[in-house]
PDB file of N, CA and C in Angstrom:
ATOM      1  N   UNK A   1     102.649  64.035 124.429  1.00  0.00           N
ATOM      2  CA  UNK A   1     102.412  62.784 125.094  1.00  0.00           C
ATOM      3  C   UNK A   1     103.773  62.165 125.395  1.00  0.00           C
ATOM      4  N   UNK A   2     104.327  61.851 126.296  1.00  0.00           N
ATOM      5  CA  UNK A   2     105.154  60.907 126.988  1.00  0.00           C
ATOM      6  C   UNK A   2     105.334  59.421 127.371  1.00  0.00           C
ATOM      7  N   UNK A   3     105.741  59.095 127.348  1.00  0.00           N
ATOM      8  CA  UNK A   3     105.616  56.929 127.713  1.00  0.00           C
ATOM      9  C   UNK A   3     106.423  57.042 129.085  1.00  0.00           C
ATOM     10  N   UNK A   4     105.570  56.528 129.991  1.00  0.00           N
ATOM     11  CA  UNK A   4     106.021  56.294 131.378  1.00  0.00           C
ATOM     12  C   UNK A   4     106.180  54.668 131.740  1.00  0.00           C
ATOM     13  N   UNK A   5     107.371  54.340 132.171  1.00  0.00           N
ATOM     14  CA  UNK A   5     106.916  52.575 132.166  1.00  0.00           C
ATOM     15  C   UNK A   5     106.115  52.043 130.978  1.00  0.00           C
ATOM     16  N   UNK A   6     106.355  52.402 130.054  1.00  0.00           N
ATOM     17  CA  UNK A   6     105.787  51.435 129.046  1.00  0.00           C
ATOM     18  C   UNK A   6     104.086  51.850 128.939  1.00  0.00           C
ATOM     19  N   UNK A   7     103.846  52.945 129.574  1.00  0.00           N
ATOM     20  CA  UNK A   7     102.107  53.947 129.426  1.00  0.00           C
ATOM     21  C   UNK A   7     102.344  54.901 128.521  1.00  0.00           C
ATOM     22  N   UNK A   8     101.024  54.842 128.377  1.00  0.00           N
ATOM     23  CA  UNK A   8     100.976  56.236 127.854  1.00  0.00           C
ATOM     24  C   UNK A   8     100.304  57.420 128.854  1.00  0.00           C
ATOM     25  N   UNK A   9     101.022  58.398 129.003  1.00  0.00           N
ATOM     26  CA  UNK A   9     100.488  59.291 129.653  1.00  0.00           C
ATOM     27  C   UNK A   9     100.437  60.891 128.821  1.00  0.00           C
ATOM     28  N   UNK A  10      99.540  61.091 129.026  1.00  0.00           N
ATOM     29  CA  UNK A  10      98.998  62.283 128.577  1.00  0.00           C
ATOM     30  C   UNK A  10      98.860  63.738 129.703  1.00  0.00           C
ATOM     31  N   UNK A  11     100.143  64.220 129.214  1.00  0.00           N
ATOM     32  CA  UNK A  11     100.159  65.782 130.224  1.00  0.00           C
ATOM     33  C   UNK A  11      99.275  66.704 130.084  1.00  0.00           C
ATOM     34  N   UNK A  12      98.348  67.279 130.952  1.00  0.00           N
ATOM     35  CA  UNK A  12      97.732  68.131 130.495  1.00  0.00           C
ATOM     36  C   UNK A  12      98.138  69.603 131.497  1.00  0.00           C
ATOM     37  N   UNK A  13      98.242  70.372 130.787  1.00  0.00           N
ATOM     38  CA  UNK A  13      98.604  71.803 131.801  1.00  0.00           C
ATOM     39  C   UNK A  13      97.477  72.289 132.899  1.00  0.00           C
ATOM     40  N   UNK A  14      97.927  72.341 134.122  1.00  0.00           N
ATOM     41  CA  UNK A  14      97.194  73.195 135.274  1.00  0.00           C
ATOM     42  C   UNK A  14      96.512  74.111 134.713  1.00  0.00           C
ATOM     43  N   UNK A  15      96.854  74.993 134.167  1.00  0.00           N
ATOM     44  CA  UNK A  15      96.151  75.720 133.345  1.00  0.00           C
ATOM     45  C   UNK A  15      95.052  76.437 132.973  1.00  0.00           C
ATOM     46  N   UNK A  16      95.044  75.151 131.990  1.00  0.00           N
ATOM     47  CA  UNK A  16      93.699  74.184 131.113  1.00  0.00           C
ATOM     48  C   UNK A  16      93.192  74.196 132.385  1.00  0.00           C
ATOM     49  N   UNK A  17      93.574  73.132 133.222  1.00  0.00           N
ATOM     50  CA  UNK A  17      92.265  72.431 134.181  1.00  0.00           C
ATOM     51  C   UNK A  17      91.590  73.643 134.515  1.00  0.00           C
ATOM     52  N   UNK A  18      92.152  75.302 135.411  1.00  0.00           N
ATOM     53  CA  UNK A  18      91.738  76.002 135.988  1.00  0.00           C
ATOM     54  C   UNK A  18      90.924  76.738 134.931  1.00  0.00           C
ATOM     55  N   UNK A  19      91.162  76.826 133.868  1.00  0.00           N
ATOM     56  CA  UNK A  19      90.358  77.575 132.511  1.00  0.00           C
ATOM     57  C   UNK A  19      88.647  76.769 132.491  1.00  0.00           C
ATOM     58  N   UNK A  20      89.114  75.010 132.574  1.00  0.00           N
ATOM     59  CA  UNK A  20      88.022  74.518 132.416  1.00  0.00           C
ATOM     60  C   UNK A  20      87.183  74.832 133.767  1.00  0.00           C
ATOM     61  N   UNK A  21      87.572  74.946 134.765  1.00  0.00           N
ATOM     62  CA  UNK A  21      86.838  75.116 136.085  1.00  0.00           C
ATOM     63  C   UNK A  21      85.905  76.541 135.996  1.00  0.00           C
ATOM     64  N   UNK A  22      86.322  77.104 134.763  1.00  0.00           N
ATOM     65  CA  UNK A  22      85.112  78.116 134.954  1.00  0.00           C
ATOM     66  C   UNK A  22      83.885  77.923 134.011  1.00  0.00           C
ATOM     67  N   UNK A  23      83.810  76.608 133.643  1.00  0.00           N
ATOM     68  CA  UNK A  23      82.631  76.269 132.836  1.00  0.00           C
ATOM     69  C   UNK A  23      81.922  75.120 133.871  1.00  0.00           C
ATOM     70  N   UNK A  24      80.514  74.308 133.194  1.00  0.00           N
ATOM     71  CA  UNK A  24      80.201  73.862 133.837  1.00  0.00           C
ATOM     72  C   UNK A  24      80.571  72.250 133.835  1.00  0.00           C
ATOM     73  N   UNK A  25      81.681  72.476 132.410  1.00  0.00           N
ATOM     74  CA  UNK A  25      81.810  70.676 132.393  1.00  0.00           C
ATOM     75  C   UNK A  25      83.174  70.841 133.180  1.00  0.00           C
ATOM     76  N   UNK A  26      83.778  71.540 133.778  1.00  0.00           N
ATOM     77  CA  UNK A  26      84.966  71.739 134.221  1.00  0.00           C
ATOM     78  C   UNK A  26      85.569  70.705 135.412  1.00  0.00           C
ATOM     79  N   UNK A  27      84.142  70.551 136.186  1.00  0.00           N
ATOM     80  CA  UNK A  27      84.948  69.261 137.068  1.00  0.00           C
ATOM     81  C   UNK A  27      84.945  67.893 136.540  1.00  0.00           C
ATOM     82  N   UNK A  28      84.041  67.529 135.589  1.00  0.00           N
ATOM     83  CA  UNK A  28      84.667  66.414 134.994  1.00  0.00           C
ATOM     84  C   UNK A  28      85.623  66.531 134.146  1.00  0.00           C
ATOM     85  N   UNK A  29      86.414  67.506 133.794  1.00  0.00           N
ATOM     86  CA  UNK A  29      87.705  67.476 133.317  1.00  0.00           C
ATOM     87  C   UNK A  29      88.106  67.154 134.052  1.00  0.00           C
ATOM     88  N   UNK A  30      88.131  67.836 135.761  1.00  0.00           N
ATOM     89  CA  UNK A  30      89.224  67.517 136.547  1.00  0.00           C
ATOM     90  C   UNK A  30      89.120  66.101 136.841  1.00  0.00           C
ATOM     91  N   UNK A  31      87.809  65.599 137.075  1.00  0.00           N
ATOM     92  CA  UNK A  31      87.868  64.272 137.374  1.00  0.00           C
ATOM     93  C   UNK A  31      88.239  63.251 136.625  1.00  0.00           C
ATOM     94  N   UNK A  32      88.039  63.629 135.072  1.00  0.00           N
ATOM     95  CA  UNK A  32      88.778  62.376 134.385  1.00  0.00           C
ATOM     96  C   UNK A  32      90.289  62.569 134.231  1.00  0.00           C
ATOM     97  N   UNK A  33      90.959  63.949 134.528  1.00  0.00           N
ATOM     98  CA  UNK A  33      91.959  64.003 134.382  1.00  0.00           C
ATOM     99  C   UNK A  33      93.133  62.960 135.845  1.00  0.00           C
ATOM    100  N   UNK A  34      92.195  63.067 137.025  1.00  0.00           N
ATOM    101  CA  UNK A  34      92.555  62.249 137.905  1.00  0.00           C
ATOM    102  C   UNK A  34      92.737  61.469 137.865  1.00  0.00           C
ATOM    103  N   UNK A  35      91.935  60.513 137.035  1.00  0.00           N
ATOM    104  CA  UNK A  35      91.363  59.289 137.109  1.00  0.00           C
ATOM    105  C   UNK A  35      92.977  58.259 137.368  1.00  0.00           C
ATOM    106  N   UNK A  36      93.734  58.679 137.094  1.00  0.00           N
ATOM    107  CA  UNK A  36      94.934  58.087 137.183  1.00  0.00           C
ATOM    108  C   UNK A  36      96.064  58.339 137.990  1.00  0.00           C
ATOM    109  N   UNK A  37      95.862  60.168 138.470  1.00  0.00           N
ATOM    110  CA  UNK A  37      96.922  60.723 138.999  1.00  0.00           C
ATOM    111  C   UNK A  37      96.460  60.824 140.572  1.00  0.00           C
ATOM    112  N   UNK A  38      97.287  61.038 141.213  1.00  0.00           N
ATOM    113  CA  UNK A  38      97.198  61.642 142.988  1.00  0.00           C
ATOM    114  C   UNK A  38      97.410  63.293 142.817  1.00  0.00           C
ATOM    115  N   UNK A  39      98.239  63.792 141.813  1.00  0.00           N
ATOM    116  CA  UNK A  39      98.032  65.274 142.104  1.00  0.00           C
ATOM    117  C   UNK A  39      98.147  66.237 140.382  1.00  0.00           C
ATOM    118  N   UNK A  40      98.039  67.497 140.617  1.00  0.00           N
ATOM    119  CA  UNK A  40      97.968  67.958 139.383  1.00  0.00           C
ATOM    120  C   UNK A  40      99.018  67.846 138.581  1.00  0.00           C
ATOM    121  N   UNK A  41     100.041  68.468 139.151  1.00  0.00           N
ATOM    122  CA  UNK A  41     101.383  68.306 138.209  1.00  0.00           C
ATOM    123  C   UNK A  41     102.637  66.962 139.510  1.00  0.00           C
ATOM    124  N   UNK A  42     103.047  65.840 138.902  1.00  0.00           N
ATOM    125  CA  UNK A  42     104.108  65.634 139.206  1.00  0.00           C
ATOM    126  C   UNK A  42     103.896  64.543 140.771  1.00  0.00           C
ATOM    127  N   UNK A  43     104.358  64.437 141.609  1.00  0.00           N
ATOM    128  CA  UNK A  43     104.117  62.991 142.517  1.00  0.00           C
ATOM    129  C   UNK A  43     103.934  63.525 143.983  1.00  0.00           C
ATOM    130  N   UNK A  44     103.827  65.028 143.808  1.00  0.00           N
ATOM    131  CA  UNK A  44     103.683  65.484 145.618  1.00  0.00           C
ATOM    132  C   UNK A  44     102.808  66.515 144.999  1.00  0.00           C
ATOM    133  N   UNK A  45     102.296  66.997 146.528  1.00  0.00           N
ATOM    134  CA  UNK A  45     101.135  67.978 146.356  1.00  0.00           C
ATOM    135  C   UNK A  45     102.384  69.403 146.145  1.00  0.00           C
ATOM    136  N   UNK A  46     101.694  70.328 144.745  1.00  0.00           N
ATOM    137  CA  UNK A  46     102.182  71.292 144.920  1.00  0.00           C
ATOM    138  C   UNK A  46     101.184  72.796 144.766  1.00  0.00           C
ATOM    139  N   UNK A  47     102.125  74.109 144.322  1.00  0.00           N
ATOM    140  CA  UNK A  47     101.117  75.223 144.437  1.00  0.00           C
ATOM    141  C   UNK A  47     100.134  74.647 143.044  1.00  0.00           C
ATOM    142  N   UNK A  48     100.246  73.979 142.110  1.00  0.00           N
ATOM    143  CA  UNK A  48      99.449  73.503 140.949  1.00  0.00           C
ATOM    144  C   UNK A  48      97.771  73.173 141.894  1.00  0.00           C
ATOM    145  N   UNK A  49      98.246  72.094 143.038  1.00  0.00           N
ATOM    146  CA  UNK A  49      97.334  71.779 142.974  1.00  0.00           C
ATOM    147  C   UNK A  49      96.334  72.516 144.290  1.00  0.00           C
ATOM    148  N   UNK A  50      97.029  73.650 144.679  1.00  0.00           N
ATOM    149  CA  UNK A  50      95.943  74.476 145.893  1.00  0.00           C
ATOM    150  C   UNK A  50      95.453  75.124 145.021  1.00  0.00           C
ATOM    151  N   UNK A  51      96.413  75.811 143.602  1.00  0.00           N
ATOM    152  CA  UNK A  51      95.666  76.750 142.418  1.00  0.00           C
ATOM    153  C   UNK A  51      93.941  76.159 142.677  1.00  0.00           C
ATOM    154  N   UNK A  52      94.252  75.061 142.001  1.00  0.00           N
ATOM    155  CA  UNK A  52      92.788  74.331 141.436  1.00  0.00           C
ATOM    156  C   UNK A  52      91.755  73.931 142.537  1.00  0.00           C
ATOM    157  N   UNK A  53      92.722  73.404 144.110  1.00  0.00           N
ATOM    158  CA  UNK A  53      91.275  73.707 145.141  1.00  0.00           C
ATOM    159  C   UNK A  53      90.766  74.702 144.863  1.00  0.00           C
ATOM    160  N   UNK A  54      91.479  75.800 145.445  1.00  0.00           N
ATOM    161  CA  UNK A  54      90.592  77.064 145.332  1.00  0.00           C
ATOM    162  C   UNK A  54      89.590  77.535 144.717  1.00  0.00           C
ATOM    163  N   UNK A  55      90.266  77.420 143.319  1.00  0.00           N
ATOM    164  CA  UNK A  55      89.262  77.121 142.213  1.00  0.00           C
ATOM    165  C   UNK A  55      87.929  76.976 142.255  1.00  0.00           C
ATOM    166  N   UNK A  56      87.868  75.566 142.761  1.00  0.00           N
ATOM    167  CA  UNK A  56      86.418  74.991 143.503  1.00  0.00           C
ATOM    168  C   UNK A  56      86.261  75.382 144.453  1.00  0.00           C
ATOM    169  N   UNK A  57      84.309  76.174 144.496  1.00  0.00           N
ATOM    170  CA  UNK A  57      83.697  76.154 145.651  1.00  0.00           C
ATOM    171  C   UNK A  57      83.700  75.311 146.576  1.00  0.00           C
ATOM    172  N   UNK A  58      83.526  74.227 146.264  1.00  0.00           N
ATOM    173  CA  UNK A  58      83.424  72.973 147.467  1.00  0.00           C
ATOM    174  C   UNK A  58      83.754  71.685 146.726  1.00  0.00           C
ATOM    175  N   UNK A  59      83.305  70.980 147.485  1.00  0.00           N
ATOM    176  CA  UNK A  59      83.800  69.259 147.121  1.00  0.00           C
ATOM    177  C   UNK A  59      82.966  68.685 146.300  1.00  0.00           C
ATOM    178  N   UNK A  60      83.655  67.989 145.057  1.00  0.00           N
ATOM    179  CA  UNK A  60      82.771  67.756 144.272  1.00  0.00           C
ATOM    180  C   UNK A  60      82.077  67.273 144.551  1.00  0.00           C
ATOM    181  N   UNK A  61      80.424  66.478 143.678  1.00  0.00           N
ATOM    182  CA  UNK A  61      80.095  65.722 143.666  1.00  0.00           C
ATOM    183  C   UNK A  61      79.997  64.059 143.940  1.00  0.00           C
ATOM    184  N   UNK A  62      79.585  63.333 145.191  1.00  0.00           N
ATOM    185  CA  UNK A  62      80.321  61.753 144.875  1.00  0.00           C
ATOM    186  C   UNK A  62      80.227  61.011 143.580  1.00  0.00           C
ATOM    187  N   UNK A  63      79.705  61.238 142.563  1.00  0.00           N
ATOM    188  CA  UNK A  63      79.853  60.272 141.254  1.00  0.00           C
ATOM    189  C   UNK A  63      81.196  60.860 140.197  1.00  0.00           C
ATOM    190  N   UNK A  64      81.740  62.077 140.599  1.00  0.00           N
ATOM    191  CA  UNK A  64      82.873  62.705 140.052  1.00  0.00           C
ATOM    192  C   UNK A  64      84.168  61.913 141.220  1.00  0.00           C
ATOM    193  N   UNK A  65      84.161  60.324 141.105  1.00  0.00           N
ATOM    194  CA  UNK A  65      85.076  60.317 142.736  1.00  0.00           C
ATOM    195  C   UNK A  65      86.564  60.509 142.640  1.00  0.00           C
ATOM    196  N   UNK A  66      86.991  60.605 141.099  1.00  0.00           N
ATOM    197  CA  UNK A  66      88.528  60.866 141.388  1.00  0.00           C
ATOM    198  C   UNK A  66      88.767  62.502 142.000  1.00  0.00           C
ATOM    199  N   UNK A  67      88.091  63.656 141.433  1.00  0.00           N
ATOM    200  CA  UNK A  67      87.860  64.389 142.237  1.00  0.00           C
ATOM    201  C   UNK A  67      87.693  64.546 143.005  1.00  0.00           C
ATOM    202  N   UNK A  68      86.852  63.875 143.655  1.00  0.00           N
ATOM    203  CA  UNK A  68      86.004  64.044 145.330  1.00  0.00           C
ATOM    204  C   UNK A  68      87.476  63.704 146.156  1.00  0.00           C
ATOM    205  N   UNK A  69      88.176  62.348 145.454  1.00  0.00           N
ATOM    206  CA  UNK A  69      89.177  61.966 146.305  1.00  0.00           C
ATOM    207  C   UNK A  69      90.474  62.740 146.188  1.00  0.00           C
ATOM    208  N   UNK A  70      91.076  63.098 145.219  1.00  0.00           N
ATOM    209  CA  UNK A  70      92.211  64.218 144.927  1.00  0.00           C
ATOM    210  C   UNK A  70      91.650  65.601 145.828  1.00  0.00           C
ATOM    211  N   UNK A  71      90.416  66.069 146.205  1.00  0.00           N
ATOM    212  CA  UNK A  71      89.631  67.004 147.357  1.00  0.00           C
ATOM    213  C   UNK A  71      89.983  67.007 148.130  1.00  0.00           C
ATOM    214  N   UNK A  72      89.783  65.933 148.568  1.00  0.00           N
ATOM    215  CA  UNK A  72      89.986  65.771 150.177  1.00  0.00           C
ATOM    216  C   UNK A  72      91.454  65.603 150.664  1.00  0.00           C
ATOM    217  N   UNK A  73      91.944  64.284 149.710  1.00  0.00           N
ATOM    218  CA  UNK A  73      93.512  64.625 149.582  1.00  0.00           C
ATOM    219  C   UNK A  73      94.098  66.064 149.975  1.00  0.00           C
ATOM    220  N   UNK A  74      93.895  66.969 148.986  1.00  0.00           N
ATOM    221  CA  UNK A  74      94.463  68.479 148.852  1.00  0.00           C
ATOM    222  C   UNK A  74      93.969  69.135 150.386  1.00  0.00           C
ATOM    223  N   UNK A  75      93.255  68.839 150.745  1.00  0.00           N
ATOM    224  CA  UNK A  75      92.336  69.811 151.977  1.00  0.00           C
ATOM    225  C   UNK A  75      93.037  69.020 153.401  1.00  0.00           C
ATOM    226  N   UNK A  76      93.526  68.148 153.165  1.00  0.00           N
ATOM    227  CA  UNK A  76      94.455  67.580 154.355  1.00  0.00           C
ATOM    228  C   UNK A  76      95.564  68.082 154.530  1.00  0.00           C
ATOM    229  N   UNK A  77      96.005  69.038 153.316  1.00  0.00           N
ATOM    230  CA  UNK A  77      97.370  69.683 153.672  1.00  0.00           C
ATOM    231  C   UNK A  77      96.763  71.419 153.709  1.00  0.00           C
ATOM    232  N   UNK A  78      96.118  71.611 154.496  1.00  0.00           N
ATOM    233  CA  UNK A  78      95.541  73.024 154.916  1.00  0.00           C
ATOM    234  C   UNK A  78      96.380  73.258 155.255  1.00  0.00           C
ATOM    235  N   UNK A  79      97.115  73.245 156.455  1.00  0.00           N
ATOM    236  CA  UNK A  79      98.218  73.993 157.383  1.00  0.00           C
ATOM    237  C   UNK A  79      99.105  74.132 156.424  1.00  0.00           C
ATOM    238  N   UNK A  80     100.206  73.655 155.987  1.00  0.00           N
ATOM    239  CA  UNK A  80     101.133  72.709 154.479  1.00  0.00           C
ATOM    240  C   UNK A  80     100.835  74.051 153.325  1.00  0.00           C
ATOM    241  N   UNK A  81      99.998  74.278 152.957  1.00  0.00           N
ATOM    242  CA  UNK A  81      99.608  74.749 151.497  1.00  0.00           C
ATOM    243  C   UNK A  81     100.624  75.798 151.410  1.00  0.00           C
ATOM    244  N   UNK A  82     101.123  76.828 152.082  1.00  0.00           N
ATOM    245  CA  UNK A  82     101.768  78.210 151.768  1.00  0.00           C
ATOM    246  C   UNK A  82     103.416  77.276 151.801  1.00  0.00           C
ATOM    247  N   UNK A  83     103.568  76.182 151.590  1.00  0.00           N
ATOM    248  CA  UNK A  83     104.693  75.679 152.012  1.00  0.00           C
ATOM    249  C   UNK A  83     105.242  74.806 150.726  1.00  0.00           C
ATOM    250  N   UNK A  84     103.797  74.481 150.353  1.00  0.00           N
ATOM    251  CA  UNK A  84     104.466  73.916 149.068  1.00  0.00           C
ATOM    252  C   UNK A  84     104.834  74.016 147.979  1.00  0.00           C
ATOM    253  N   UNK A  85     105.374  73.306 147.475  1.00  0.00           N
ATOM    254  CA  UNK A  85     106.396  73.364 146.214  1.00  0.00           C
ATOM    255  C   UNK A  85     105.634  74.261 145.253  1.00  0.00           C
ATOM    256  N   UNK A  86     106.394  75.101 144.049  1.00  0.00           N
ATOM    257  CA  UNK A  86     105.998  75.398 142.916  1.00  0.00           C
ATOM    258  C   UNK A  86     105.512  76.996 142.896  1.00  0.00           C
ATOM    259  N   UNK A  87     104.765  77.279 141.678  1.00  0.00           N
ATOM    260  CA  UNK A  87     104.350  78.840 142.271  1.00  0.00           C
ATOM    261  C   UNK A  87     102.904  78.734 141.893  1.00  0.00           C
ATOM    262  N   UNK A  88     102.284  79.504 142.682  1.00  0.00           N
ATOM    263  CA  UNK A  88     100.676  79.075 142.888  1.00  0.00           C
ATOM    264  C   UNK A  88     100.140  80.207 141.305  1.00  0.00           C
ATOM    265  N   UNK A  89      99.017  79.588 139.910  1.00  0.00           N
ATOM    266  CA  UNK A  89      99.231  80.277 139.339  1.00  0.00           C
ATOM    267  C   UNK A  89      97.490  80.668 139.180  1.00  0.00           C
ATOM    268  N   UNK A  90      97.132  81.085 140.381  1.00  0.00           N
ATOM    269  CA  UNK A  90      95.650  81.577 140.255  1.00  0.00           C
ATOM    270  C   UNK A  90      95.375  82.552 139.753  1.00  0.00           C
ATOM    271  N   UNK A  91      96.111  83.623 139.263  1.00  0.00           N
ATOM    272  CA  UNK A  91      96.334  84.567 138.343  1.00  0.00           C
ATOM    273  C   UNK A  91      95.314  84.226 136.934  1.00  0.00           C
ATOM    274  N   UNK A  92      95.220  82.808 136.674  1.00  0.00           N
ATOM    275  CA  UNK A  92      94.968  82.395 134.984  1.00  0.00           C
ATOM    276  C   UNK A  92      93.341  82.516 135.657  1.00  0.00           C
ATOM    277  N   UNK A  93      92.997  82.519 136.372  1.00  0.00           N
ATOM    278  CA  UNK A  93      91.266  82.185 137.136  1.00  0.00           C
ATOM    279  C   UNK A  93      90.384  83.662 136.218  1.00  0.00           C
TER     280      UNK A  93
END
C-alpha cells in the first residue's frame, strides 16, 4: 500500500485482475478496482489495460459502471492500442 496526496491507495497487479476475469466474480473486481482509477496501471492508457479489454467478451454490465466506463474509455483507443505504452501481458489469460 502507498499514500498518494495524503490517500491511501491500494496497488493491485494487472495480473490478479486478468486471473480474476476468468471467474465469474471477476468483473466486479475489475469494477471495484476502478472505482477510483481511469486506467489499470498508472495515468495513461497502457498494454496493462488492452491485456484486460481483451480479456472481456464485451461490455460490462450497466450496474458494474466503473467498468462499463474504463470500457468504453479503452475501446476509444482501437486504432492507438498496438502503440501503447508497456508490454501487453495476455500470456497470464
Amino acid at each position: 500500500m502507498t499514500h498518494l496526496m495524503g490517500r491511501r491507495h491500494i496497488s493491485l497487479d494487472h495480473k490478479f485482475i486478468l486471473l480474476s476475469l476468468k471467474t465469474p466474480a471477476g468483473l466486479p473486481v475489475l469494477n471495484d478496482y476502478l472505482a477510483d482509477k481511469s486506467y489499470i496501471e498508472g495515468y495513461v492508457p497502457s498494454q496493462a489495460d488492452v491485456a484486460v479489454f481483451e480479456a472481456i467478451s464485451g461490455p460490462p454490465p450497466a450496474d458494474l459502471c466503473h467498468a462499463l466506463r474504463w470500457y468504453n474509455h479503452i475501446k476509444s483507443y482501437e486504432k492507438e492500442k498496438a502503440s501503447l505504452p508497456g508490454v501487453k501481458t495476455s500470456s497470464y489469460l
